[in-house]
N, C-alpha and C. Protein backbone atom coordinates (compact mmCIF):
# COMPACT_ATOMS: atom_id res chain seq x y z
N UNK A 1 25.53 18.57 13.46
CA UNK A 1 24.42 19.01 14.34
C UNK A 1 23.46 17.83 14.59
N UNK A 2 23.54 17.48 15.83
CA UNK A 2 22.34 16.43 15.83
C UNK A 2 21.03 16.52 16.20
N UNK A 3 20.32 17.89 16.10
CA UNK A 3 18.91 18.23 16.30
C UNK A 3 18.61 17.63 14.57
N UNK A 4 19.23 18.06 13.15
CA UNK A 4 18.95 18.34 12.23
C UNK A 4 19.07 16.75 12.22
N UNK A 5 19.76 16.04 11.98
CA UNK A 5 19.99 14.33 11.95
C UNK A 5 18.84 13.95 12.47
N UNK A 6 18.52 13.98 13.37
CA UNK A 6 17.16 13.25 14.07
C UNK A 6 15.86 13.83 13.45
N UNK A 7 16.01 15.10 12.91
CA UNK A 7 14.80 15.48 12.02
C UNK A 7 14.45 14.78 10.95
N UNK A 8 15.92 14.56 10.57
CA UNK A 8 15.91 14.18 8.87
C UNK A 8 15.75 12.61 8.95
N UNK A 9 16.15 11.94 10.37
CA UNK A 9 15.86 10.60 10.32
C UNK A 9 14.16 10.24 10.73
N UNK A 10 13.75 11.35 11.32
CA UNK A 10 12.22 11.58 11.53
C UNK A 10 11.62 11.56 10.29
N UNK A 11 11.62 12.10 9.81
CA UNK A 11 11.07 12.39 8.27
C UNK A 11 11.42 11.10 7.53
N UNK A 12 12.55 10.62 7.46
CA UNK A 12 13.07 9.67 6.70
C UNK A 12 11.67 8.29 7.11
N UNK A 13 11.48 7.99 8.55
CA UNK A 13 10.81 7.28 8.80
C UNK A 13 9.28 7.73 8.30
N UNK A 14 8.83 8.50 8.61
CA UNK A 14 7.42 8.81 8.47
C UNK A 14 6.96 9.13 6.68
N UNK A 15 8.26 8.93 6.16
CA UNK A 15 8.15 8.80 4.51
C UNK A 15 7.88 7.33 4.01
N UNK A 16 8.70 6.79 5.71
CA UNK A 16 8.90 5.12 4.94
C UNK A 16 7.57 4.66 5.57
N UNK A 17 6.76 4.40 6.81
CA UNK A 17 5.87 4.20 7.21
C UNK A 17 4.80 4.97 6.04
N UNK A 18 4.78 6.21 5.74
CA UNK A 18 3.59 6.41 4.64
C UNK A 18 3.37 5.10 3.32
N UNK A 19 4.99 5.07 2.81
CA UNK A 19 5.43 4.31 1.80
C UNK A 19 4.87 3.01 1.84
N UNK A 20 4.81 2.72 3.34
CA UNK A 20 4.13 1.11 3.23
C UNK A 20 2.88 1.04 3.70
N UNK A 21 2.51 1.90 4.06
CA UNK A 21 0.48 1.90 4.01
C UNK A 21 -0.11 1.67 2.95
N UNK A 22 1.04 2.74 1.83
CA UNK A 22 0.38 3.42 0.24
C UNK A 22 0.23 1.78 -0.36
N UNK A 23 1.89 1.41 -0.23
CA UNK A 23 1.68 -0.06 -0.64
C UNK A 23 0.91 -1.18 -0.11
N UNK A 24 0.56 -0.97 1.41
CA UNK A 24 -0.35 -2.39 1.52
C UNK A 24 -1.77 -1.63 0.61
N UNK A 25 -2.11 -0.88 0.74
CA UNK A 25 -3.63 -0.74 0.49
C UNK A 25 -3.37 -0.77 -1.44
N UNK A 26 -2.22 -0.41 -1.71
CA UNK A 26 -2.81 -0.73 -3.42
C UNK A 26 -2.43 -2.25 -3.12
N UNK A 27 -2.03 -2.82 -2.60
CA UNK A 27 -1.84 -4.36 -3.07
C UNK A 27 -3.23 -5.06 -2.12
N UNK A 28 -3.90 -4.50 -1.61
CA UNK A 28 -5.25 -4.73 -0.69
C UNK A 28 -6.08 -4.64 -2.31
N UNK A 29 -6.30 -3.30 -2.95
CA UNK A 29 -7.01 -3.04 -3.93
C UNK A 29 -6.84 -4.08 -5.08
N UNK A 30 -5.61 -4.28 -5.44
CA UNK A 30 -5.70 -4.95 -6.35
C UNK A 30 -5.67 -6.67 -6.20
N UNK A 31 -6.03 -7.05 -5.42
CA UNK A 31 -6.03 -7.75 -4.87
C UNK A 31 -8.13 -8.20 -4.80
N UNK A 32 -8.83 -6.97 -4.60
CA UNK A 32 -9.96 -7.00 -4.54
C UNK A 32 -10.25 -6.84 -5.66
N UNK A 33 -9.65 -6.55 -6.73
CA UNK A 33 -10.26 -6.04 -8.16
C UNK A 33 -9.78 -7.76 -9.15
N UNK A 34 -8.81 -8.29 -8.52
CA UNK A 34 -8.52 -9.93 -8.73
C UNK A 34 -9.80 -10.61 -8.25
N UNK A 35 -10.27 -10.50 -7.14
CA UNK A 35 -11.10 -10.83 -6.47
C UNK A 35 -12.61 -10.74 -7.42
N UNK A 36 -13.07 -9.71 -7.51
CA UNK A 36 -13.90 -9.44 -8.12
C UNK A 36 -14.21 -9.77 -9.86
N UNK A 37 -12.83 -9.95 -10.44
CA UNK A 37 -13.00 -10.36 -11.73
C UNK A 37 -13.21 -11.57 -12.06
N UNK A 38 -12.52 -12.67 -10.56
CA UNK A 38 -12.71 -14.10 -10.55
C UNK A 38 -14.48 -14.48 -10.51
N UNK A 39 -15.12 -13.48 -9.63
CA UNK A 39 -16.30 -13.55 -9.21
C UNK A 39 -17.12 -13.20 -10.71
N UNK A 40 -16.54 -12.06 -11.67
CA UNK A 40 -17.28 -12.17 -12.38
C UNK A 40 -17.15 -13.12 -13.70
N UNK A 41 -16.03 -13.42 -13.66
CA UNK A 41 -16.06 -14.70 -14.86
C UNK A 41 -16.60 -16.04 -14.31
N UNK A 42 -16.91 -16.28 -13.30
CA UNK A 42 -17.30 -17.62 -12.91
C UNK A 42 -18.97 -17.50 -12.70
N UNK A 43 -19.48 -15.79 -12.32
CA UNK A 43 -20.69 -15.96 -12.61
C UNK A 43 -20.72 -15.85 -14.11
N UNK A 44 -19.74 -15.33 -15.09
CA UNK A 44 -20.30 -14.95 -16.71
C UNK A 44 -20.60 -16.65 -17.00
N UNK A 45 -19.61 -17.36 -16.25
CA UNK A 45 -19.19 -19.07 -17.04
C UNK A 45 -20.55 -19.92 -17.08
N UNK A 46 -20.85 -19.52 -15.84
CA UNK A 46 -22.34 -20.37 -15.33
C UNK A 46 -23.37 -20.02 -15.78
């Protein structure tokens, strides 16, 4: 049946597009929390 194929490849995509938002923004976050720890050991250093 190819109504059900194109559903399931619908879904398949909009799982994978969620999948890589979820991942840019935790690698955005942790990325800012790197960010922020550099900031605070270099103000603790000084």
């Amino acid at each position: 049946n190819k109504t059900t194929t194109i559903k399931k490849q619908a879904r398949e995509s909009k799982f994978l597009k969620t999948l890589k938002v979820y991942l840019t923004h935790a690698a955005l976050n942790s990325f800012h929390i790197l960010l922020a720890l550099l900031c605070y050991v270099t103000l603790y250093n000084y």
